[in-house]
Protein backbone atom coordinates (compact mmCIF):
# COMPACT_ATOMS: atom_id res chain seq x y z
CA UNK A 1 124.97 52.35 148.09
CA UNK A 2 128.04 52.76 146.41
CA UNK A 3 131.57 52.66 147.64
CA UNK A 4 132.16 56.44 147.75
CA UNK A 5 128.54 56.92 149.82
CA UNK A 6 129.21 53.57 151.52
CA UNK A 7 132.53 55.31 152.42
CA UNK A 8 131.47 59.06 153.33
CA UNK A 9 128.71 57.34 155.09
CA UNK A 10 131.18 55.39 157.26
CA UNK A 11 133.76 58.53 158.03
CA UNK A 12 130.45 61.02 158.63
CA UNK A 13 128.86 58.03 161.30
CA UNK A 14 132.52 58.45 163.10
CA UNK A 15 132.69 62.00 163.02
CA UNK A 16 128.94 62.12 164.50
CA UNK A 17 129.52 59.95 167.13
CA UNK A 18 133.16 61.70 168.05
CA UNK A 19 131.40 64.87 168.26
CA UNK A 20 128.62 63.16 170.14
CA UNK A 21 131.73 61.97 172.87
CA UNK A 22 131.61 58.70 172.44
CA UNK A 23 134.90 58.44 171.04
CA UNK A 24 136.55 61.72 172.32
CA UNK A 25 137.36 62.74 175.84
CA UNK A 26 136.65 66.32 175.87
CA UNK A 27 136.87 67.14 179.46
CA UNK A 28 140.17 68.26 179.83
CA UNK A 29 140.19 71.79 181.70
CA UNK A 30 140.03 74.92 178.77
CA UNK A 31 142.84 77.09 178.74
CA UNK A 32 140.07 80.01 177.81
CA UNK A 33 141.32 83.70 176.62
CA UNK A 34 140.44 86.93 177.46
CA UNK A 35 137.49 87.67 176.61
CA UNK A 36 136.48 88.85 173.02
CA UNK A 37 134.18 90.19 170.72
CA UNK A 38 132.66 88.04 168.39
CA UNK A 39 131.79 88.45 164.73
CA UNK A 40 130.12 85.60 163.29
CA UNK A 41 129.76 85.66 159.43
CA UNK A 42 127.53 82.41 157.70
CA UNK A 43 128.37 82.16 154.54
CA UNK A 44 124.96 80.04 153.90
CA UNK A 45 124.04 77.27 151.26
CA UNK A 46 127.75 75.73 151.44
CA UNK A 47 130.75 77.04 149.48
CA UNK A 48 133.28 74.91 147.43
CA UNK A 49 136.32 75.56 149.78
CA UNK A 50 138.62 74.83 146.25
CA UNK A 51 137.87 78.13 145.41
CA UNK A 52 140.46 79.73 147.53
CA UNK A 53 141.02 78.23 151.28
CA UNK A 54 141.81 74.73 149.97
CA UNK A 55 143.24 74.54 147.00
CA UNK A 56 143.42 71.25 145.14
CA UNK A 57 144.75 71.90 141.84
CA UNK A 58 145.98 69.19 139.78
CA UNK A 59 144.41 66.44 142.26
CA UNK A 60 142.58 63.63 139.98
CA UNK A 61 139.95 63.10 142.14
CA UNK A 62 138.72 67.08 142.66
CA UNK A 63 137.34 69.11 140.12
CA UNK A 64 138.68 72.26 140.84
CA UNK A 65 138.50 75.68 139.39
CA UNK A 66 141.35 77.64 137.35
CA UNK A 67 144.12 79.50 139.30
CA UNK A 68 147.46 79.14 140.44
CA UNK A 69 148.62 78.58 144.25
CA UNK A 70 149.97 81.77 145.91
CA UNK A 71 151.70 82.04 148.90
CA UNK A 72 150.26 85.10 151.81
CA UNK A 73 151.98 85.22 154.82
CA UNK A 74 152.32 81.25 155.55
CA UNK A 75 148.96 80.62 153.98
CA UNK A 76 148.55 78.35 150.96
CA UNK A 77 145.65 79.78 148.17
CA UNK A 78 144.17 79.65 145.03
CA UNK A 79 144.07 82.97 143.50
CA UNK A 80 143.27 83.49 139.55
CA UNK A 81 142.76 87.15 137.56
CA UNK A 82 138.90 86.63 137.79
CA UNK A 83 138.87 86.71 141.22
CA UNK A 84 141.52 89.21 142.29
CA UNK A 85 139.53 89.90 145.74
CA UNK A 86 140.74 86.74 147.45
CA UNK A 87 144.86 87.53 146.57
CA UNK A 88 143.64 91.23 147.77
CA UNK A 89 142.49 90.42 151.32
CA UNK A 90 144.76 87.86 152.05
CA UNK A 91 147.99 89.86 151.76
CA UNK A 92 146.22 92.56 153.84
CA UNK A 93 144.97 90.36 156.16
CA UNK A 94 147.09 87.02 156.11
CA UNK A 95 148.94 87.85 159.00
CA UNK A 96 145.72 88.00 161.17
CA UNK A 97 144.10 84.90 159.79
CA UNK A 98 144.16 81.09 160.28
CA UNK A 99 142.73 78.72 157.70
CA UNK A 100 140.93 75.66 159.62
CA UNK A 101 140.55 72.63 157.35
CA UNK A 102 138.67 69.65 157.14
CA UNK A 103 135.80 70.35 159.79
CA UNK A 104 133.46 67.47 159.83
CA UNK A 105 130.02 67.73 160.28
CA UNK A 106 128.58 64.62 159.84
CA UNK A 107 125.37 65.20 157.69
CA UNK A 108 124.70 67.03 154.29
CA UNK A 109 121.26 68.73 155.58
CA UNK A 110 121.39 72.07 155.62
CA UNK A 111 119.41 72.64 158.80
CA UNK A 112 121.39 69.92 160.30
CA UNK A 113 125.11 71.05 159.42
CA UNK A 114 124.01 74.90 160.03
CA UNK A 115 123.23 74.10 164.33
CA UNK A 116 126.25 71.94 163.77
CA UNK A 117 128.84 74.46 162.53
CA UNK A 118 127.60 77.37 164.98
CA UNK A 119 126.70 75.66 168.17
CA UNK A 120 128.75 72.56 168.25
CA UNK A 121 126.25 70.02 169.22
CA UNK A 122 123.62 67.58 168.28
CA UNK A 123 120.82 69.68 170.46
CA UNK A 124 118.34 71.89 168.65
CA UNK A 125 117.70 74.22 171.41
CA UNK A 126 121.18 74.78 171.82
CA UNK A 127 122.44 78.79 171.42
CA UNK A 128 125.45 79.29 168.55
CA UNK A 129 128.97 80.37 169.89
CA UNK A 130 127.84 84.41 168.86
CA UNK A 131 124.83 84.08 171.49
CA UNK A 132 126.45 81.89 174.16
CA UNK A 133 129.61 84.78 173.60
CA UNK A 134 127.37 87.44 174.57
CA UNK A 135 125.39 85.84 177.53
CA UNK A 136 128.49 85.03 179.47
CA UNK A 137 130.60 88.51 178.90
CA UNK A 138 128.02 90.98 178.01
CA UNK A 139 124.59 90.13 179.12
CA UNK A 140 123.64 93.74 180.36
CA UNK A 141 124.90 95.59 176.92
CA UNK A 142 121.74 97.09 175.34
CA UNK A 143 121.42 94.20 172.40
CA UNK A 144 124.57 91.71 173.35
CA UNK A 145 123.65 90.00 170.33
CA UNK A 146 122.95 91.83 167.23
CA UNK A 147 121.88 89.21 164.31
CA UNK A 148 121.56 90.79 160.85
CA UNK A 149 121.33 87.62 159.09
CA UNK A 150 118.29 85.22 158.42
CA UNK A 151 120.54 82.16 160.18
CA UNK A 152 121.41 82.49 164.23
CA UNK A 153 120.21 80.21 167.23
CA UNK A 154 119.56 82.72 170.24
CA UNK A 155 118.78 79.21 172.35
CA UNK A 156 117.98 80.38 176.03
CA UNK A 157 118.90 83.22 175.28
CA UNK A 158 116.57 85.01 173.56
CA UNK A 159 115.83 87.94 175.56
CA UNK A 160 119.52 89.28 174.37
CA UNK A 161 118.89 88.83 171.14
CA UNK A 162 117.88 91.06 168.89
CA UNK A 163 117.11 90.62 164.68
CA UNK A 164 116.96 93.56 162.14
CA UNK A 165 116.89 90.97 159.62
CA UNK A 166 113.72 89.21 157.86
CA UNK A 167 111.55 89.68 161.61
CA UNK A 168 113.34 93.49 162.21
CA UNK A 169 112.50 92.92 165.60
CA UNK A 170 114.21 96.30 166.82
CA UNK A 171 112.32 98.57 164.72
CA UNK A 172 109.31 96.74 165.76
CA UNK A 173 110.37 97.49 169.18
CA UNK A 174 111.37 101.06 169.14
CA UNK A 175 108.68 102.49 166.62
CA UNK A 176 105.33 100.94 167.70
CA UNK A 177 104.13 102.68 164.38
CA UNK A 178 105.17 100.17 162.53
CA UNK A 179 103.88 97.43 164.56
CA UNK A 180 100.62 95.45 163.28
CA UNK A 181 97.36 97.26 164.36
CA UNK A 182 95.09 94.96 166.37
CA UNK A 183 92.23 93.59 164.75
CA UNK A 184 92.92 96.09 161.88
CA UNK A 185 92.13 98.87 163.74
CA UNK A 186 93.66 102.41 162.06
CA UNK A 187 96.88 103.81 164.69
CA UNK A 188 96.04 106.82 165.95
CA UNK A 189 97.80 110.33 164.45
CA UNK A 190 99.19 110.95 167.95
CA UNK A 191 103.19 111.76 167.35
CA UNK A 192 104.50 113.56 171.02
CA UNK A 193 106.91 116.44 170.74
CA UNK A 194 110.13 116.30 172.20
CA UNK A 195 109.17 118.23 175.34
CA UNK A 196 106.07 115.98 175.69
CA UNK A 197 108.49 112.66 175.26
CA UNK A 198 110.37 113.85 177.63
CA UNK A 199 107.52 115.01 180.40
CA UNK A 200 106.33 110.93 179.15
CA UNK A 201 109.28 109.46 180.24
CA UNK A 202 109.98 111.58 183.51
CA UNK A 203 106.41 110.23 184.61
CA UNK A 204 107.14 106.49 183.54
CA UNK A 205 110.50 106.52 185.70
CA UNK A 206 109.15 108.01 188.63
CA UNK A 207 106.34 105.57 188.14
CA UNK A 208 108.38 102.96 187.90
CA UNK A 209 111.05 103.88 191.10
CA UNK A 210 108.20 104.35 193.29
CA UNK A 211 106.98 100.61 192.23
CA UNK A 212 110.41 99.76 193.10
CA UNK A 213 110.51 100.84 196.09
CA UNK A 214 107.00 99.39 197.19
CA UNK A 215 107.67 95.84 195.92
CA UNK A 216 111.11 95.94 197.86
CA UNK A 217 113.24 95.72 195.18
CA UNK A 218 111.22 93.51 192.13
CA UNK A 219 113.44 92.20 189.63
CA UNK A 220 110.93 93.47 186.88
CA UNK A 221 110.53 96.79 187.46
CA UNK A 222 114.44 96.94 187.91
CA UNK A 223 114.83 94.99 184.42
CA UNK A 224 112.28 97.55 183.23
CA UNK A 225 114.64 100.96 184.09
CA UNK A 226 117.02 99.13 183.05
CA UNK A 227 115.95 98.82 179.74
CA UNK A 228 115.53 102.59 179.17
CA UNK A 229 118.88 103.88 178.58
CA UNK A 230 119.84 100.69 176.54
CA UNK A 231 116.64 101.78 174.15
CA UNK A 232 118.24 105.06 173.64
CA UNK A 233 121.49 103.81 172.93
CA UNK A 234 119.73 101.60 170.08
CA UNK A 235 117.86 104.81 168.97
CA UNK A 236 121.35 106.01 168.16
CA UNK A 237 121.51 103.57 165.02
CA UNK A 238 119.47 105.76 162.66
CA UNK A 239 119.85 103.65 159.88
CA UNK A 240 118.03 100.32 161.98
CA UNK A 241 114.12 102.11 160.76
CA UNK A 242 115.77 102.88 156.80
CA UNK A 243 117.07 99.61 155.78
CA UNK A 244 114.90 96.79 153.86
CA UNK A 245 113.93 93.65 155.59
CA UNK A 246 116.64 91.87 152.86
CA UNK A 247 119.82 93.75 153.15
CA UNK A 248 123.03 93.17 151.25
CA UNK A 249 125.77 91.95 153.05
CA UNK A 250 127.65 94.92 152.54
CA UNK A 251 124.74 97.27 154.46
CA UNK A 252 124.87 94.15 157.28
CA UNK A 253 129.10 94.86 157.92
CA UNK A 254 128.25 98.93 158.33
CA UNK A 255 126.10 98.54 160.67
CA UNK A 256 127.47 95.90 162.37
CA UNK A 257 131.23 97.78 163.23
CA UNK A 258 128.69 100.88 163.78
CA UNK A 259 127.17 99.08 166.85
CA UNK A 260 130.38 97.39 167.77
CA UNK A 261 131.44 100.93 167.61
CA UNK A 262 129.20 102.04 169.66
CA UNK A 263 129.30 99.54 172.47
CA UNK A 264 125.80 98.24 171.49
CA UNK A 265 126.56 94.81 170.99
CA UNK A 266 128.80 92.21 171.91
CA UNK A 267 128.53 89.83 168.92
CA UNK A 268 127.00 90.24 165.40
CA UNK A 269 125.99 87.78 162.64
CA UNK A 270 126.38 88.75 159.41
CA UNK A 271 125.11 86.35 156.56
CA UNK A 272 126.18 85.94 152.81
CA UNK A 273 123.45 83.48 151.30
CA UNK A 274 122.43 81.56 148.13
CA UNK A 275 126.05 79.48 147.22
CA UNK A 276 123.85 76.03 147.29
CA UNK A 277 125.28 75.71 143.50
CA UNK A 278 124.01 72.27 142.45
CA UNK A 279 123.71 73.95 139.20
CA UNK A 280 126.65 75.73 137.28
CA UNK A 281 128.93 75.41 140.54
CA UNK A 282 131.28 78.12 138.36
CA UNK A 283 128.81 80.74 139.94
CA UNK A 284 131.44 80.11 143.32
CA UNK A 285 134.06 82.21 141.02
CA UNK A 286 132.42 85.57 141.56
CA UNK A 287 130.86 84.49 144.93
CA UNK A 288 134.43 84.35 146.30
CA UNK A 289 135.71 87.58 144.49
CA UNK A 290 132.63 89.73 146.23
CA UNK A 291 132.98 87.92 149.54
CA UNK A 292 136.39 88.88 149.86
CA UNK A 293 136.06 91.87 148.61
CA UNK A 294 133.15 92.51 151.53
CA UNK A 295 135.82 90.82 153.95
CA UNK A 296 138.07 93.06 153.27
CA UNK A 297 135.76 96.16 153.93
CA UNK A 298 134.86 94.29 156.91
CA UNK A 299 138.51 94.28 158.43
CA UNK A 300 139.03 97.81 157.53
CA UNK A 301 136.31 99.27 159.25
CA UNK A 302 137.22 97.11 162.28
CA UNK A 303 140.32 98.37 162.09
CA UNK A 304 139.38 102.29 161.47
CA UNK A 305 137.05 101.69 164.63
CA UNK A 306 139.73 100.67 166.69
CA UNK A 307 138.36 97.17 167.71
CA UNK A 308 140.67 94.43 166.06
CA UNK A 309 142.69 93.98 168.92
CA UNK A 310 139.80 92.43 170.95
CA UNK A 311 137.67 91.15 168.05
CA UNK A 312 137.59 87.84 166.31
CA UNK A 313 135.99 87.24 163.09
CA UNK A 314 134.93 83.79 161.86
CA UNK A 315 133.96 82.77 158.42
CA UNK A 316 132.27 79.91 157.78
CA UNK A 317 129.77 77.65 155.65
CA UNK A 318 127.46 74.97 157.19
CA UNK A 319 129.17 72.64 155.03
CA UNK A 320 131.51 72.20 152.03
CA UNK A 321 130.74 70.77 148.04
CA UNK A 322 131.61 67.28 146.52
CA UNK A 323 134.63 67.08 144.76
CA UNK A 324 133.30 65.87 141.54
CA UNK A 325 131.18 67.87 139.12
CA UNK A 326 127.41 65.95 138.51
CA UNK A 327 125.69 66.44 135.37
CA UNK A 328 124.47 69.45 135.93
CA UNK A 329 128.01 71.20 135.80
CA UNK A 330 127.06 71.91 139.87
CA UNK A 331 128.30 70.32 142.78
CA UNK A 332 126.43 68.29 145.57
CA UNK A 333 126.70 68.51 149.69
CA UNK A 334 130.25 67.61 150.96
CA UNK A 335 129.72 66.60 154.88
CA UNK A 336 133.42 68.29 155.01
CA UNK A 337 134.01 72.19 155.20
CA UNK A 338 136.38 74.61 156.43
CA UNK A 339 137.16 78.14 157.48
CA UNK A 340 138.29 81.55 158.51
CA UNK A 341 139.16 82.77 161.84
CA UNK A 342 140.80 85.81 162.48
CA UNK A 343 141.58 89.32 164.66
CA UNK A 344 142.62 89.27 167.75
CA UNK A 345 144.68 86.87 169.09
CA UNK A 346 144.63 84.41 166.18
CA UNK A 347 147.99 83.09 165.09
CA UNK A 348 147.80 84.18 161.82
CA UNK A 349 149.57 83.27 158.57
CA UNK A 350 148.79 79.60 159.87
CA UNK A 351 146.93 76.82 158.64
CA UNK A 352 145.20 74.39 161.31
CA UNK A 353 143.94 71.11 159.92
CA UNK A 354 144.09 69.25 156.55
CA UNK A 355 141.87 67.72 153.44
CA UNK A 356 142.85 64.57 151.49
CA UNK A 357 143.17 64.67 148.27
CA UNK A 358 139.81 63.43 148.09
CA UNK A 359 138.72 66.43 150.36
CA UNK A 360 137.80 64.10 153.29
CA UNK A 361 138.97 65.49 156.92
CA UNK A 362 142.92 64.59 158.18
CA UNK A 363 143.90 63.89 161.18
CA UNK A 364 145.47 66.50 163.37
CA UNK A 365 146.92 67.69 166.13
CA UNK A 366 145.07 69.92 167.92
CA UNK A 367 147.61 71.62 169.33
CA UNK A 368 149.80 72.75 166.24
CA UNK A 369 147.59 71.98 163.59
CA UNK A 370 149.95 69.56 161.64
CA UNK A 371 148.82 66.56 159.99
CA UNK A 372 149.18 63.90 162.70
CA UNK A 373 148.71 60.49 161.71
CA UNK A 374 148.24 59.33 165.69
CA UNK A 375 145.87 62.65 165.88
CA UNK A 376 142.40 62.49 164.32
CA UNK A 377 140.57 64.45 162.13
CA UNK A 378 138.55 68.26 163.81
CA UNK A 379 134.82 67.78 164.30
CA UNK A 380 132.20 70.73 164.56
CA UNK A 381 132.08 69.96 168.17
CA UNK A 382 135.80 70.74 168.23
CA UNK A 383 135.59 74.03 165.84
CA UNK A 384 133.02 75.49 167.79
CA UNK A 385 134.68 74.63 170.99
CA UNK A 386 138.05 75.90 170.43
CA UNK A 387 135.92 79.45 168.82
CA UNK A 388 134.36 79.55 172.17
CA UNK A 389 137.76 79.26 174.14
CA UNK A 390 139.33 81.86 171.98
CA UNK A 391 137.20 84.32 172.83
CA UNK A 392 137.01 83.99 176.55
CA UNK A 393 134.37 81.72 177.30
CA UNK A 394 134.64 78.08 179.21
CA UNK A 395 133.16 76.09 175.77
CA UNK A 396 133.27 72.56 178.66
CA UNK A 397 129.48 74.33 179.96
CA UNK A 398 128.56 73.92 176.54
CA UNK A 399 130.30 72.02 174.42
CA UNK A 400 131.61 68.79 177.01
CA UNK A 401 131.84 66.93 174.29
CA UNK A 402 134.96 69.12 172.19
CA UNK A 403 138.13 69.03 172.02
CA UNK A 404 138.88 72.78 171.99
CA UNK A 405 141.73 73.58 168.83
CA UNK A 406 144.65 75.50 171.01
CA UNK A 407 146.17 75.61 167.41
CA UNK A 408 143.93 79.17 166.90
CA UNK A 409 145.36 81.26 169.49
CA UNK A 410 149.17 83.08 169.24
């Protein structure tokens, strides 16, 4: 082993064992906020945070890329003419956006740092901060949480959940005609008018209240009407049956503020994939220019719909890049990311947390988000704790274990 692994092995086993509590006393009471919608956005495979939301230029031990430092509302980043995107969305959006640096999570496996970053703890049946969002403050919407992306952990709470992604589990749900035939048997031709769907589902409610009524009020046949005007709300999103199994990321933020829109949903996960650049890492330049670009878009339509002031949207990567180049021009896992929190109620134009220069996590304090020497550095138990605060949820149920970051909120 040498002395940098022997070293980033040493900081990542203190990291994992402060996020595990054994070095951090987490149990202080939450100061929790009101409560929130959530937008959770993965940016998956691990992005080199140099690019733009930690710049590092002219440090000897980071290979960084071109660009100059610019200055957007308080926040410190790299901007350069080939990626004019990033300068773009943060002086639209600077003012609603903090910059958390130097999370740690404590591994460089992907399925390992992904639970990490979006649940906050060690436990693989664990539910991310989206899912546990929508259990506590919207369980009875008609999909609380929407996932669009390949990459969410429903935990428990599965039954809210619902994927249009790679399984397209609500088109499965609402067209049976595109379900599997059993044993390869042909679907029958039968497609019901209006006036008969309508004379069907008269005769399954009445069914069903009169069940009701003889069971003395069973839970099931109550979940079961219940169910029936949230289908039709989800019948409302047209586009759901249209859209390939693979969608852009661009197709995931329409439909996404659509639902919001629409009072559908009370999280979404939206997923940007494929920046695992151990080859060529230059191929982060255009990944950040079309990410912000897709931000941007994002925070628009939010804003057109009315719902930034009680929506928060996080950005971030399961885990950040080495700071050297290897020989493949590409850059390795870097147990060390950071990211993107903003809308509603974030103190924007602020930065919470620090890198070294040799992009390992600073210590900070929580509460400000200076560099503290007497502080200590944020953990993804901490991140995900202080997300969970922010937008109105207790994270001490979940997350005992983090030290929620007060530095997010106004």
């Amino acid at each position: 082993m040498n002395a940098l692994s022997r070293r980033t092995w040493l900081k990542s086993s203190f990291y994992a064992l402060a996020a595990a509590g054994a070095l951090v006393d987490g149990s202080a009471a939450a100061q929790v906020g009101p409560a929130r919608r959530l937008v959770l956005v993965l940016v998956q495979g691990g992005w080199d945070t140099t690019y733009a939301i930690d710049p590092k230029p002219g440090v000897g031990g980071v290979d960084g890329p071109d660009g100059a430092v610019q200055q957007f509302h308080g926040l410190d980043v790299l901007t350069h003419a080939a990626r004019p995107s990033v300068g773009d969305f943060f002086a639209a959006w600077g003012d609603r956006c903090a910059i958390v640096r130097g999370v740690s999570v404590a591994s460089v496996a992907h399925p390992d740092c992904t639970r990490r970053i979006l649940t906050g703890v060690l436990d693989d049946t664990a539910p991310d901060v989206a899912a546990i969002a929508a259990a506590r403050l919207a369980p009875d919407l008609p999909a609380p949480y929407l996932i669009l992306g390949r990459t969410a952990f429903s935990g428990p709470y599965g039954a809210l959940s619902a994927r249009t992604g790679s399984a397209n589990q609500i088109v499965t749900l609402l067209d049976p005609k595109v379900t599997f035939p059993a044993m390869g048997a042909p679907l029958l031709p039968l497609v019901p008018t209006d006036a008969e769907e309508a004379l069907i589902r008269a005769h399954v409610e009445l069914r069903a209240e009169r069940e009701l009524a003889a069971a003395a009020g069973s839970r099931r046949v109550q979940d079961f009407l219940d169910s029936l005007p949230r289908g039709d709300m989800l019948r409302e999103l047209a586009e759901v049956g249209e859209l390939e199994l693979t969608r852009t990321f661009d197709t995931q933020i329409k439909l996404a503020v659509d639902a919001l829109a629409r009072g559908l949903c009370h999280s979404v996960q939206l997923e940007s994939g494929d920046w695992d650049t151990h080859t060529g890492n230059d191929a982060q330049g255009p990944k950040h220019d079309a990410l912000f670009k897709s931000l941007a878009a994002l925070m628009q339509s939010l804003s057109a719909a009315k719902l930034l002031d009680d929506t928060v949207v996080v950005v971030a990567s399961e885990m950040g890049r080495t700071p050297r180049l290897n020989a493949a021009q590409g850059k390795d896992h870097w147990p060390v990311t950071s990211a993107l929190v903003l809308g509603a109620g974030v103190a924007g134009g602020r930065v919470v947390g620090a890198t070294t220069d040799a992009l390992d996590a600073a210590p900070v304090d929580f509460t400000t988000g200076a560099i503290d020497p007497g502080g200590r550095p944020i953990a993804y138990a901490d991140f995900a704790a202080g997300l969970l605060q922010h937008v109105g949820v207790d994270p001490s149920e979940f997350i005992p274990t983090g030290a929620p970051l007060d530095a997010l909120s106004a």
